[in-house]
C-alpha atoms as a PDB file:
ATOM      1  CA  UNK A   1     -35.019   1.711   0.453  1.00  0.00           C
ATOM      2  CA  UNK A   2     -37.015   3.841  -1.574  1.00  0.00           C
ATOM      3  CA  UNK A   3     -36.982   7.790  -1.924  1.00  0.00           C
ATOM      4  CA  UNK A   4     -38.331   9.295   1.307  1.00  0.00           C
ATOM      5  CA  UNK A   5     -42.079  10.825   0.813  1.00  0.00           C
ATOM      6  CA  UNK A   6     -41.490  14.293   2.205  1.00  0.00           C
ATOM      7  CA  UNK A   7     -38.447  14.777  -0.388  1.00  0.00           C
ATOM      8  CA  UNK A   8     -40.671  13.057  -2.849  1.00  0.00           C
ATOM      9  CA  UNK A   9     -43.145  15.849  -2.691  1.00  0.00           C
ATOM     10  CA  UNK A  10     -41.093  18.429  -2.317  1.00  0.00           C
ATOM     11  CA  UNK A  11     -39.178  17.589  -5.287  1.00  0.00           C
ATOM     12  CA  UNK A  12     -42.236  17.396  -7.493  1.00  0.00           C
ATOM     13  CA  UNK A  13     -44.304  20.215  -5.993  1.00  0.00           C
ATOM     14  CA  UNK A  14     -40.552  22.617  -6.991  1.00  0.00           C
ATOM     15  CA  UNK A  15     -41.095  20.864 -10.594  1.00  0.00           C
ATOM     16  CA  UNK A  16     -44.763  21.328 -10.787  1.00  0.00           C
ATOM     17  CA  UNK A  17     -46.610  23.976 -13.089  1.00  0.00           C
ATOM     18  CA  UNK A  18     -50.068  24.664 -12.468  1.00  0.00           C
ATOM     19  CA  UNK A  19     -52.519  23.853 -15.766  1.00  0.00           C
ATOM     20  CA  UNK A  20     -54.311  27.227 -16.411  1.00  0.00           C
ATOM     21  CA  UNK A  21     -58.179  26.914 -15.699  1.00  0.00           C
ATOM     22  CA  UNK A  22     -60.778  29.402 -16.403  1.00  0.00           C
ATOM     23  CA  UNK A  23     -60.836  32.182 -14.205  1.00  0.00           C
ATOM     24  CA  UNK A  24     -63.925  32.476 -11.303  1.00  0.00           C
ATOM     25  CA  UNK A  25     -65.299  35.312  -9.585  1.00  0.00           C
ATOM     26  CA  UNK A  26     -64.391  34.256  -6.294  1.00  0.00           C
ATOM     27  CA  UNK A  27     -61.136  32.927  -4.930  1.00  0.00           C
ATOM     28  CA  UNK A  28     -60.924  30.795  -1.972  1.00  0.00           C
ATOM     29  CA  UNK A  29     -57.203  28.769  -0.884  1.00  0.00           C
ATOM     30  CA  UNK A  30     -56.495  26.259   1.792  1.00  0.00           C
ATOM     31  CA  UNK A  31     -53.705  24.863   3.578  1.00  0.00           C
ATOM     32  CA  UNK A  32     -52.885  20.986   3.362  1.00  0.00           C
ATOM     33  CA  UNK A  33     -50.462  20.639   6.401  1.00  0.00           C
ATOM     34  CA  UNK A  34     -47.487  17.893   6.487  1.00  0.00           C
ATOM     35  CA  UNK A  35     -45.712  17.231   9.856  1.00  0.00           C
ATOM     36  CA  UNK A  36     -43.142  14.016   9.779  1.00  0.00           C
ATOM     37  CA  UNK A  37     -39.912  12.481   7.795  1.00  0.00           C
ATOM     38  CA  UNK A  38     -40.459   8.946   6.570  1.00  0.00           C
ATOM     39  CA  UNK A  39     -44.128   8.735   8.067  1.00  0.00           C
ATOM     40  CA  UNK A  40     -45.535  11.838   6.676  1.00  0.00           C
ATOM     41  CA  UNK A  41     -49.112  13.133   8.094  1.00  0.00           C
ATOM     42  CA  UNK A  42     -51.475  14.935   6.570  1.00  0.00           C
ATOM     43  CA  UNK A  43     -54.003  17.503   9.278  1.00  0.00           C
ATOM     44  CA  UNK A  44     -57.778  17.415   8.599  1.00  0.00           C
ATOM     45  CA  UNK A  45     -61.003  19.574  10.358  1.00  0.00           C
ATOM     46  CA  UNK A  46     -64.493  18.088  10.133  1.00  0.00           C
ATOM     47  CA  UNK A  47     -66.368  21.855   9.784  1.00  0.00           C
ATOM     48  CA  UNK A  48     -68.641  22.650  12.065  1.00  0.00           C
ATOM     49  CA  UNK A  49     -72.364  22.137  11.589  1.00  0.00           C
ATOM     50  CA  UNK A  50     -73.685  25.388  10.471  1.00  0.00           C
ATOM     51  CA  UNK A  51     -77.290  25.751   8.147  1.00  0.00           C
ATOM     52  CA  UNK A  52     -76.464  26.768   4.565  1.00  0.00           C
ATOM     53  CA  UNK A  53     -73.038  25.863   4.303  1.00  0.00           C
ATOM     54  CA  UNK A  54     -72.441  23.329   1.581  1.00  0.00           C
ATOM     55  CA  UNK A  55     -69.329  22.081   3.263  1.00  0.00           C
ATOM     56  CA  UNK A  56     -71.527  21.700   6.949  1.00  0.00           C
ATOM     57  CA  UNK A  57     -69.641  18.686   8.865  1.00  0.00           C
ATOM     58  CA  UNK A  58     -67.233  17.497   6.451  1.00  0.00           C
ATOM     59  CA  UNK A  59     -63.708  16.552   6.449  1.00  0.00           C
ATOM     60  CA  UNK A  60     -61.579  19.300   4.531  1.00  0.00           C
ATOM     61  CA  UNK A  61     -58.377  20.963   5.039  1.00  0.00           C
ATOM     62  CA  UNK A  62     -58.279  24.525   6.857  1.00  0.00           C
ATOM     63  CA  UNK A  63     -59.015  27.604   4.553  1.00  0.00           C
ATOM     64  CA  UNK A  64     -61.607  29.769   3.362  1.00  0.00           C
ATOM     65  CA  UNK A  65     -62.614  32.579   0.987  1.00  0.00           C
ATOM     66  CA  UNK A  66     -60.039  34.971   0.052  1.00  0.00           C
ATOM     67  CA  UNK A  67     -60.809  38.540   1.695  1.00  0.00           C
ATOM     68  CA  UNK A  68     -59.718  41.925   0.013  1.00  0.00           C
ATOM     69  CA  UNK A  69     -57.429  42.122   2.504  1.00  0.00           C
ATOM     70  CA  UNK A  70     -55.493  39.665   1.184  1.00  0.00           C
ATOM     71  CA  UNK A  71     -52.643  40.286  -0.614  1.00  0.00           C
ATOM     72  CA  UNK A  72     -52.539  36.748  -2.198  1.00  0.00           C
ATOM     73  CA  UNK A  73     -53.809  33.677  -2.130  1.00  0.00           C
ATOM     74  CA  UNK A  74     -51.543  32.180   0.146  1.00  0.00           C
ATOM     75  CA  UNK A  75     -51.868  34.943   2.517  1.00  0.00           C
ATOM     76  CA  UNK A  76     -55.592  33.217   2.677  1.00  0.00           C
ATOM     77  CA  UNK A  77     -54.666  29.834   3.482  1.00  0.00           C
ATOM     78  CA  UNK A  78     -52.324  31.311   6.367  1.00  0.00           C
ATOM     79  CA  UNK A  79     -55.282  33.606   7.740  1.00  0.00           C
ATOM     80  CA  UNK A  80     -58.070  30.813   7.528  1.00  0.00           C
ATOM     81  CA  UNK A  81     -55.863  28.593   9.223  1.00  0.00           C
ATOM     82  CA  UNK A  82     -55.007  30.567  12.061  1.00  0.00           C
ATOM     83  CA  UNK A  83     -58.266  31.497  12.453  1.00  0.00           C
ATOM     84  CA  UNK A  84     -60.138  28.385  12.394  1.00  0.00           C
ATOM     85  CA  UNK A  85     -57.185  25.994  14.464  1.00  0.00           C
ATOM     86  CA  UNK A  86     -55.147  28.538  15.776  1.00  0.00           C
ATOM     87  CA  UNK A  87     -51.815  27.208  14.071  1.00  0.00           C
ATOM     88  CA  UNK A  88     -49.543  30.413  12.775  1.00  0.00           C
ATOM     89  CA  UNK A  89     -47.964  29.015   9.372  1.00  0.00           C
ATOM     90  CA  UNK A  90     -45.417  31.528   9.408  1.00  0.00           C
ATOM     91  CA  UNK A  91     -43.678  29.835  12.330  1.00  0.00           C
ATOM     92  CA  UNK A  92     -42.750  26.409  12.393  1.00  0.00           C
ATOM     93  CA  UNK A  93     -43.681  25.643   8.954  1.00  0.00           C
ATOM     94  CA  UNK A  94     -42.299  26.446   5.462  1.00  0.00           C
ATOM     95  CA  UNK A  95     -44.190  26.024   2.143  1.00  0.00           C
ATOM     96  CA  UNK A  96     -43.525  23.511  -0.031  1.00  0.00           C
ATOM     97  CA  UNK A  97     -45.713  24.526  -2.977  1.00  0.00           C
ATOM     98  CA  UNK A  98     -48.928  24.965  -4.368  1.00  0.00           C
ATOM     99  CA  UNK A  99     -50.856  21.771  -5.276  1.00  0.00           C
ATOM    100  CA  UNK A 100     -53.668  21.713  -8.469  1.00  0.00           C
ATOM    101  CA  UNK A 101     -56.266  24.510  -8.103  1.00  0.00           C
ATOM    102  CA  UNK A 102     -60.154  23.313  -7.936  1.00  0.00           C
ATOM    103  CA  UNK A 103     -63.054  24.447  -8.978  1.00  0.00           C
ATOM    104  CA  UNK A 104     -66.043  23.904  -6.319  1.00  0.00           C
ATOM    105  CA  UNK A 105     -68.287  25.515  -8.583  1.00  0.00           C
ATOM    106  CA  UNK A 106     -68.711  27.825 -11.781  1.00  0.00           C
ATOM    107  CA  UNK A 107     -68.311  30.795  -9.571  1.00  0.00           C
ATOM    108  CA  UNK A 108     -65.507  29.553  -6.743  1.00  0.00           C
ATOM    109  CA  UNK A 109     -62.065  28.313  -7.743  1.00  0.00           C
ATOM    110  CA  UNK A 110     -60.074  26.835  -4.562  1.00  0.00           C
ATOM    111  CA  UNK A 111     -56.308  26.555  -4.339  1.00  0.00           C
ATOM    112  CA  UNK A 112     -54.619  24.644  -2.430  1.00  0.00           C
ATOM    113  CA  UNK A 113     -50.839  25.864  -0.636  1.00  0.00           C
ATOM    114  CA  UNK A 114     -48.921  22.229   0.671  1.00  0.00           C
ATOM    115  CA  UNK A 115     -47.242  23.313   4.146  1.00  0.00           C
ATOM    116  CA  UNK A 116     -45.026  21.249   6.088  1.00  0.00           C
ATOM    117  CA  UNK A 117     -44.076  21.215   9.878  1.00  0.00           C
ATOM    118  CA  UNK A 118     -40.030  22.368  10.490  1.00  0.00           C
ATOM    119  CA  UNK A 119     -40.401  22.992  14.374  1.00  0.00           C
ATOM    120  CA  UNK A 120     -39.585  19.853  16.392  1.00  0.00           C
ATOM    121  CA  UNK A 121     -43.018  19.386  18.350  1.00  0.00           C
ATOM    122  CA  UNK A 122     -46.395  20.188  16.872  1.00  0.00           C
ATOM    123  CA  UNK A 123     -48.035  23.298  18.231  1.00  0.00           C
ATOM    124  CA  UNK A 124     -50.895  23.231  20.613  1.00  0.00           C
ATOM    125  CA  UNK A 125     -53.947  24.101  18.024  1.00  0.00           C
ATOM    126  CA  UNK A 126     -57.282  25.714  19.457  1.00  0.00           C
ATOM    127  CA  UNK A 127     -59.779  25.036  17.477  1.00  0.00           C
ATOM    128  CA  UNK A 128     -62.611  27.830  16.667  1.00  0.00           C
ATOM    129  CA  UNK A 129     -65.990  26.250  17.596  1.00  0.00           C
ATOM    130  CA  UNK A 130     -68.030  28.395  14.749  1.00  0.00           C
ATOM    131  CA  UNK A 131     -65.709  26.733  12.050  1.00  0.00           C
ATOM    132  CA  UNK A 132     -64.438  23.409  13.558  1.00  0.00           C
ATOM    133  CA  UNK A 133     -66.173  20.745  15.232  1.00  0.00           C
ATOM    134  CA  UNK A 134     -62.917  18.059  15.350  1.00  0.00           C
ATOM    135  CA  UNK A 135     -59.335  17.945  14.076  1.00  0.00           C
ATOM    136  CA  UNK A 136     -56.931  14.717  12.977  1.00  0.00           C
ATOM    137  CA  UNK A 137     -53.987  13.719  12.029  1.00  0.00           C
ATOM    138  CA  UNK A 138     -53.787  10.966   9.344  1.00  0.00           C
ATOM    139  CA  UNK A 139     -50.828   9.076   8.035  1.00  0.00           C
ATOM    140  CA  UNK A 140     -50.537   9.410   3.948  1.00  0.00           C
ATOM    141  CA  UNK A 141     -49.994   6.082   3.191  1.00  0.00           C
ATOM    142  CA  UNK A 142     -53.688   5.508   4.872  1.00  0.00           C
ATOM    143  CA  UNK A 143     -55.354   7.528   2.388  1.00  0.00           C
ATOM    144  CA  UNK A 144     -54.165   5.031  -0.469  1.00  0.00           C
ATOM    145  CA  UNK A 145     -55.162   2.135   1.658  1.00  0.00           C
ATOM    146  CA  UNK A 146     -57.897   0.180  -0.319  1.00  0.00           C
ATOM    147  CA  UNK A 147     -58.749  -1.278   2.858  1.00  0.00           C
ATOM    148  CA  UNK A 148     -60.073   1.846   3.648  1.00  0.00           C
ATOM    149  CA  UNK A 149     -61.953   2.934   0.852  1.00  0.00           C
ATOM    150  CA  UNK A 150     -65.889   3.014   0.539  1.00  0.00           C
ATOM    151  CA  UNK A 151     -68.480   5.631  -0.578  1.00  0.00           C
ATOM    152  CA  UNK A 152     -70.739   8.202   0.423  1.00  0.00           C
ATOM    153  CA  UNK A 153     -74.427   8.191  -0.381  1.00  0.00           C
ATOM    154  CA  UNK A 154     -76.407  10.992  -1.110  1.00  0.00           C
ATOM    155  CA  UNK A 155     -79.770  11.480  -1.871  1.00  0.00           C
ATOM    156  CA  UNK A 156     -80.252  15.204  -2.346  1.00  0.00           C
ATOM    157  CA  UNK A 157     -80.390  16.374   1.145  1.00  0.00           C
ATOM    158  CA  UNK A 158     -78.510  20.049   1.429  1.00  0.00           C
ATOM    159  CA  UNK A 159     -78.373  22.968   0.160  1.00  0.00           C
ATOM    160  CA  UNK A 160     -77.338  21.610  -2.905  1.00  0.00           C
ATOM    161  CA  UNK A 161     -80.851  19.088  -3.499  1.00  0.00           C
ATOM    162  CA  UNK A 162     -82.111  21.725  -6.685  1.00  0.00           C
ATOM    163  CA  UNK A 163     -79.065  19.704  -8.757  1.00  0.00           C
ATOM    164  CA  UNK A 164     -80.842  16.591  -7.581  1.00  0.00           C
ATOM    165  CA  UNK A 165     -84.452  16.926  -8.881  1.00  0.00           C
ATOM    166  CA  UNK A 166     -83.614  17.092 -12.341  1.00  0.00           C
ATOM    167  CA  UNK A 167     -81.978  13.675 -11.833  1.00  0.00           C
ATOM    168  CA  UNK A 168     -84.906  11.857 -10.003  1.00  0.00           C
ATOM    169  CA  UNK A 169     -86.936  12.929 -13.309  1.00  0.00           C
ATOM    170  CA  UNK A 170     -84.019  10.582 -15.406  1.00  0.00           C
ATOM    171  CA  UNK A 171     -84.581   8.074 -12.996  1.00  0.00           C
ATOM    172  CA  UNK A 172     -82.041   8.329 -10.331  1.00  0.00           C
ATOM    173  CA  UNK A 173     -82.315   7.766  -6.788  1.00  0.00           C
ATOM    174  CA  UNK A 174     -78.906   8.456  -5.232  1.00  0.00           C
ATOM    175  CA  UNK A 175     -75.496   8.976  -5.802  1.00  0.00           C
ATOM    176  CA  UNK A 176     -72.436   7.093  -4.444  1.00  0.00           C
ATOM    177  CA  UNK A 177     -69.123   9.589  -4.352  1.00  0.00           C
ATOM    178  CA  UNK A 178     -65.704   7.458  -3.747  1.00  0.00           C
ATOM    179  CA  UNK A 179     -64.465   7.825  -0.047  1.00  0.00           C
ATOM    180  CA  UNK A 180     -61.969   7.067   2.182  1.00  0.00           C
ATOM    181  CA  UNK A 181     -62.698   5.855   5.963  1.00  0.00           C
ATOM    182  CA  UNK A 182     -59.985   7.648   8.062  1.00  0.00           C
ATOM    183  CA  UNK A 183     -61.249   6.759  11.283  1.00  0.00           C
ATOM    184  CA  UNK A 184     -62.245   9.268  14.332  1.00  0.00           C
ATOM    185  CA  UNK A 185     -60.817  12.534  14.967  1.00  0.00           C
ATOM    186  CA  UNK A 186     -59.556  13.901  18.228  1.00  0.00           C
ATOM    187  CA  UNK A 187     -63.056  14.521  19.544  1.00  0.00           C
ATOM    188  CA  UNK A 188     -64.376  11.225  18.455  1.00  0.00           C
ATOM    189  CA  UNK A 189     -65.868  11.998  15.381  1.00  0.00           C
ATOM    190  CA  UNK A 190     -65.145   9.962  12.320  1.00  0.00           C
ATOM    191  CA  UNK A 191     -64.019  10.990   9.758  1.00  0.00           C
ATOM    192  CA  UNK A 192     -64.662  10.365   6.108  1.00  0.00           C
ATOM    193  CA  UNK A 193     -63.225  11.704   3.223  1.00  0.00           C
ATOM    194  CA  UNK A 194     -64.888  12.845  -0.120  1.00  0.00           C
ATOM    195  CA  UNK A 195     -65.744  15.299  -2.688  1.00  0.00           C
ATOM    196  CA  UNK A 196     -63.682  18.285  -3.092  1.00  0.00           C
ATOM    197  CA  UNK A 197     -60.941  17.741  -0.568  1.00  0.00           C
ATOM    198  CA  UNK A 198     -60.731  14.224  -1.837  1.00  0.00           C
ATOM    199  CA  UNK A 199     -59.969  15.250  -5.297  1.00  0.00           C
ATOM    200  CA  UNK A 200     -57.437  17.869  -3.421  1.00  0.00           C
ATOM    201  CA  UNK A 201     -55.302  15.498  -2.027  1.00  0.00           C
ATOM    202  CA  UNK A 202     -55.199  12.762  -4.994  1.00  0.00           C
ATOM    203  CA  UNK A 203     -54.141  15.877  -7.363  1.00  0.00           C
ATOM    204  CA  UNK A 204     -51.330  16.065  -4.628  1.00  0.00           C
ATOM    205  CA  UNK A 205     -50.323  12.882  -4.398  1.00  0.00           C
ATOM    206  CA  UNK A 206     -50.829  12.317  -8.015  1.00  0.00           C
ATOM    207  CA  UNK A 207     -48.393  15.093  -8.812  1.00  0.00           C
ATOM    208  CA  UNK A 208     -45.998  12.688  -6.157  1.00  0.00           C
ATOM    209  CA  UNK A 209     -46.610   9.796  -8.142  1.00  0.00           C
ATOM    210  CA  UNK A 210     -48.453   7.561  -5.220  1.00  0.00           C
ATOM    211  CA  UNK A 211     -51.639   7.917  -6.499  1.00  0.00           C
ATOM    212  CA  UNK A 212     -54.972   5.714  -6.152  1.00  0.00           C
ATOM    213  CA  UNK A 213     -57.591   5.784  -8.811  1.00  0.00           C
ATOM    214  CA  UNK A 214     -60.092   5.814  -6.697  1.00  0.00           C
ATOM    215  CA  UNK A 215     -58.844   9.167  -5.381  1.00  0.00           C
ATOM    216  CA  UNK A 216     -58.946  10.555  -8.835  1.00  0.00           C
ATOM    217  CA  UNK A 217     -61.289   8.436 -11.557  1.00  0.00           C
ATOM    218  CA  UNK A 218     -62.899  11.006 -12.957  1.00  0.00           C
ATOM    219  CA  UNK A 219     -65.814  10.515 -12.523  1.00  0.00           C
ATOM    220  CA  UNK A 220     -65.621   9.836  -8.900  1.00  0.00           C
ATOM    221  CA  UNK A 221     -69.334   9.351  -8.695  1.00  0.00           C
ATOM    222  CA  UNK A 222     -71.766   6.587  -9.859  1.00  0.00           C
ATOM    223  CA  UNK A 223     -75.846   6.652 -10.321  1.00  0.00           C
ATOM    224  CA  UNK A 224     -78.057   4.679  -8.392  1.00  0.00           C
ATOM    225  CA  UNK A 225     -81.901   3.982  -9.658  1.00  0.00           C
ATOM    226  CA  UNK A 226     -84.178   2.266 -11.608  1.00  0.00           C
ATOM    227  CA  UNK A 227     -82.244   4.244 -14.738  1.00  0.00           C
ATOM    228  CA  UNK A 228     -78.837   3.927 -12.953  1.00  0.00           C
ATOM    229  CA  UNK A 229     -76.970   2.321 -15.758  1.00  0.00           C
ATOM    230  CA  UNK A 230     -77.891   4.557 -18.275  1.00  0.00           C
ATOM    231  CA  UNK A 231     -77.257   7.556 -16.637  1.00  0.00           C
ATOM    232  CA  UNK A 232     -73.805   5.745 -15.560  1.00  0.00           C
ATOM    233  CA  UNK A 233     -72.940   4.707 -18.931  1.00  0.00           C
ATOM    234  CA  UNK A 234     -73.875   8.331 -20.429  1.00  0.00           C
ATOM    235  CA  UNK A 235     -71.896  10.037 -17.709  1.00  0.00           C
ATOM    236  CA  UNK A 236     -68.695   8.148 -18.418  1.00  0.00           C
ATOM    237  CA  UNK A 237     -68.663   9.074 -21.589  1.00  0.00           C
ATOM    238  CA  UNK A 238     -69.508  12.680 -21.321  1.00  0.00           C
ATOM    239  CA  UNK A 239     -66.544  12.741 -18.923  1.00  0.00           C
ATOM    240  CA  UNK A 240     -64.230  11.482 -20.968  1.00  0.00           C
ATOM    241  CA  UNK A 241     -65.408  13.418 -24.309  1.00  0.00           C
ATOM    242  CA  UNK A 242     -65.720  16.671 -22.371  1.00  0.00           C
ATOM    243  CA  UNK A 243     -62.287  16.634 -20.126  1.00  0.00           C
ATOM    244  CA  UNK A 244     -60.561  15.576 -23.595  1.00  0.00           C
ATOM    245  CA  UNK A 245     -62.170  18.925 -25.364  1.00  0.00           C
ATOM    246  CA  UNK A 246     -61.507  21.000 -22.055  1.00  0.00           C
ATOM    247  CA  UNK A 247     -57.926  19.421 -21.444  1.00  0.00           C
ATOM    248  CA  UNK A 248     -58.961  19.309 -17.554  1.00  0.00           C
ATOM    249  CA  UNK A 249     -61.050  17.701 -14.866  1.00  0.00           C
ATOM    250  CA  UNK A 250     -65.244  18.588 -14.840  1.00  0.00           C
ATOM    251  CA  UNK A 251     -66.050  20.373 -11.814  1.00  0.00           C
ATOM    252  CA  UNK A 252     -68.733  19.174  -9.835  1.00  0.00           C
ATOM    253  CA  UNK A 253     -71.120  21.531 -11.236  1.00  0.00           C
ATOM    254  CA  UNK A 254     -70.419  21.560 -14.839  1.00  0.00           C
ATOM    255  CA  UNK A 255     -70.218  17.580 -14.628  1.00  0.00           C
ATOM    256  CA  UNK A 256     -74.083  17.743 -13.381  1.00  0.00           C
ATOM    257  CA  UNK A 257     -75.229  20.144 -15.748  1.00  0.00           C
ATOM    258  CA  UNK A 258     -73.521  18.835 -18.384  1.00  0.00           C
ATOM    259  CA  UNK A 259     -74.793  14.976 -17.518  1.00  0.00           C
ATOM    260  CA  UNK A 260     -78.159  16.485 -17.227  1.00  0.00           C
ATOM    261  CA  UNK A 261     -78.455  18.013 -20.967  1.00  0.00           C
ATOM    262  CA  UNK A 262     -77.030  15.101 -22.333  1.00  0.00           C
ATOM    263  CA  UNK A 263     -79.479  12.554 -20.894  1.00  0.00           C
ATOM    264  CA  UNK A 264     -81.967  15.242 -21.850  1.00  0.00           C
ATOM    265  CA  UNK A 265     -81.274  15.503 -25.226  1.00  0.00           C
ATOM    266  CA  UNK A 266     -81.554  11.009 -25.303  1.00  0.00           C
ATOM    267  CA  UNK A 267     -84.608  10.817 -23.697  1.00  0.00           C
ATOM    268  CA  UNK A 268     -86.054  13.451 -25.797  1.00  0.00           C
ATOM    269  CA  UNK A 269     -84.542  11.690 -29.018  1.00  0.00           C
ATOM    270  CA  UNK A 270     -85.354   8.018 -28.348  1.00  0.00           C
ATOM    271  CA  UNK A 271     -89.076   9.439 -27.155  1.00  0.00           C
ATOM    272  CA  UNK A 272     -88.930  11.479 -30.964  1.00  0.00           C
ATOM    273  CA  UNK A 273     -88.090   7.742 -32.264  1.00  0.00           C
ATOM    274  CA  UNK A 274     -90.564   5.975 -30.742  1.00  0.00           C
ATOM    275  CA  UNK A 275     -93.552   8.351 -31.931  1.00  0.00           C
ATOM    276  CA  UNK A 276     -91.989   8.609 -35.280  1.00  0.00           C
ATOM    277  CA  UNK A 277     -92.050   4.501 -35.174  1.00  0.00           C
ATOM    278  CA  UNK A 278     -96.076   4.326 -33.692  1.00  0.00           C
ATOM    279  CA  UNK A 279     -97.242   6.861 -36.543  1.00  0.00           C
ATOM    280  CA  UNK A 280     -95.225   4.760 -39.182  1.00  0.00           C
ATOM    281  CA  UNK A 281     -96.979   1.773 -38.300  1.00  0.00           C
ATOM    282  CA  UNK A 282    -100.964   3.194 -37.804  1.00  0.00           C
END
């Protein structure tokens, strides 16, 4: 039989040493909760629909922004957690490790503290209805289940559509993100995973060794549009070239931007090209 799961993680997350990113402004940590032996599983929230959150209604592990109260990051995870499900990591749990920090955007980095369950039954959790709207547990050998991959489609709606209008204007019409269908929570709602907690927990499993690329392929994204495989082709390579020269991962942000001047500066030069080529020729 192979190595158990639970000691594989633990054993790498003890080995593991943090790459160091750029520092941000803000600091915000959450808490990616194990209970099991051989059939480890991993706790999720879907957030609770609130106007002007980014994260409104999707799947993501317990945490928040780190107060000034907080001694340290972990501290965070701990107090978000308790807050928003009403499970007390300080009892009943002990810390593995700390997974790969994130960066959500130029301004917010995101850590991410790997807890996992040492009391023999599972506490009752009471879920806070400003922050939560539904709660599951999901075995880790689903989330590397191709069966259950698909995609998310998005269009610009949020509070995040300004990144999308310069992208309609290079011809794009949507974006598919890599997902992963874990089914319904304990409420009923289903849940899908993507986008920053995705990323989250393929850093973790990749730093296991049981990793899926299409938990991690940077980028985990792909254009849709009349201009679609340009802007695809372009954004591969500005991925790779740019993550090479930065020796990490593009945040979500800094991959837009970045896609955006790039496609900017071939527009402007083939359009440059093409006058040069209709004045040659009058």
């Amino acid at each position: 039989m192979g190595e158990p799961m639970l000691t594989r993680l633990q054993r790498a997350l003890a080995a593991y040493r943090r790459p160091m990113g750029q520092p941000r402004p803000r600091q915000a940590s959450v808490a990616c909760i194990l209970r099991g032996q051989d059939d480890l599983e991993m706790l999720f929230i879907v957030r609770a629909a609130r106007d002007g959150d980014r994260w409104s209604g999707q799947v993501a592990f317990p945490g928040g922004k780190r107060e000034g109260s907080d001694d340290s990051l972990q501290i965070t995870a701990e107090r978000e957690t308790l807050e928003e499900i009403g499970l007390d990591l300080r009892d009943g749990f002990t810390c593995l490790g700390r997974s790969a920090d994130r960066t959500a955007n130029k301004k917010l980095s995101v850590a991410c503290f790997v807890y996992h369950q040492t009391a023999l039954a599972t506490p009752a959790l009471k879920l806070s209805e400003d922050e939560v709207g539904d709660v599951a547990w999901v075995k880790v050998k689903d989330l590397v289940d191709p069966k259950r991959f698909t995609d998310v489609r998005w269009a610009g709606e949020g509070v995040s559509s300004k990144v999308f209008a310069p992208l309609r204007m290079l011809g794009v019409t949507a974006m598919h993100f890599h997902a992963v269908d874990l089914g319904c929570g304990a409420a009923g709602r289903p849940f899908i995973l993507w986008g920053l907690t995705l990323r989250m927990v393929g850093d973790l499993l990749a730093i296991a060794g049981v990793g899926h690329p299409h938990l991690l392929a940077a980028p985990i994204y792909r254009f849709a549009g009349p201009m679609g495989w340009a802007n695809n082709a372009v954004m591969r390579a500005t991925h790779v070239v740019a993550s090479a020269l930065l020796r990490r991962p593009l945040s979500w942000d800094t991959g837009m931007k970045l896609h955006i001047l790039v496609m900017g500066a071939v527009f402007a030069g083939g359009l440059t090209c093409t006058v040069r080529s209709v004045r040659a020729k009058m």
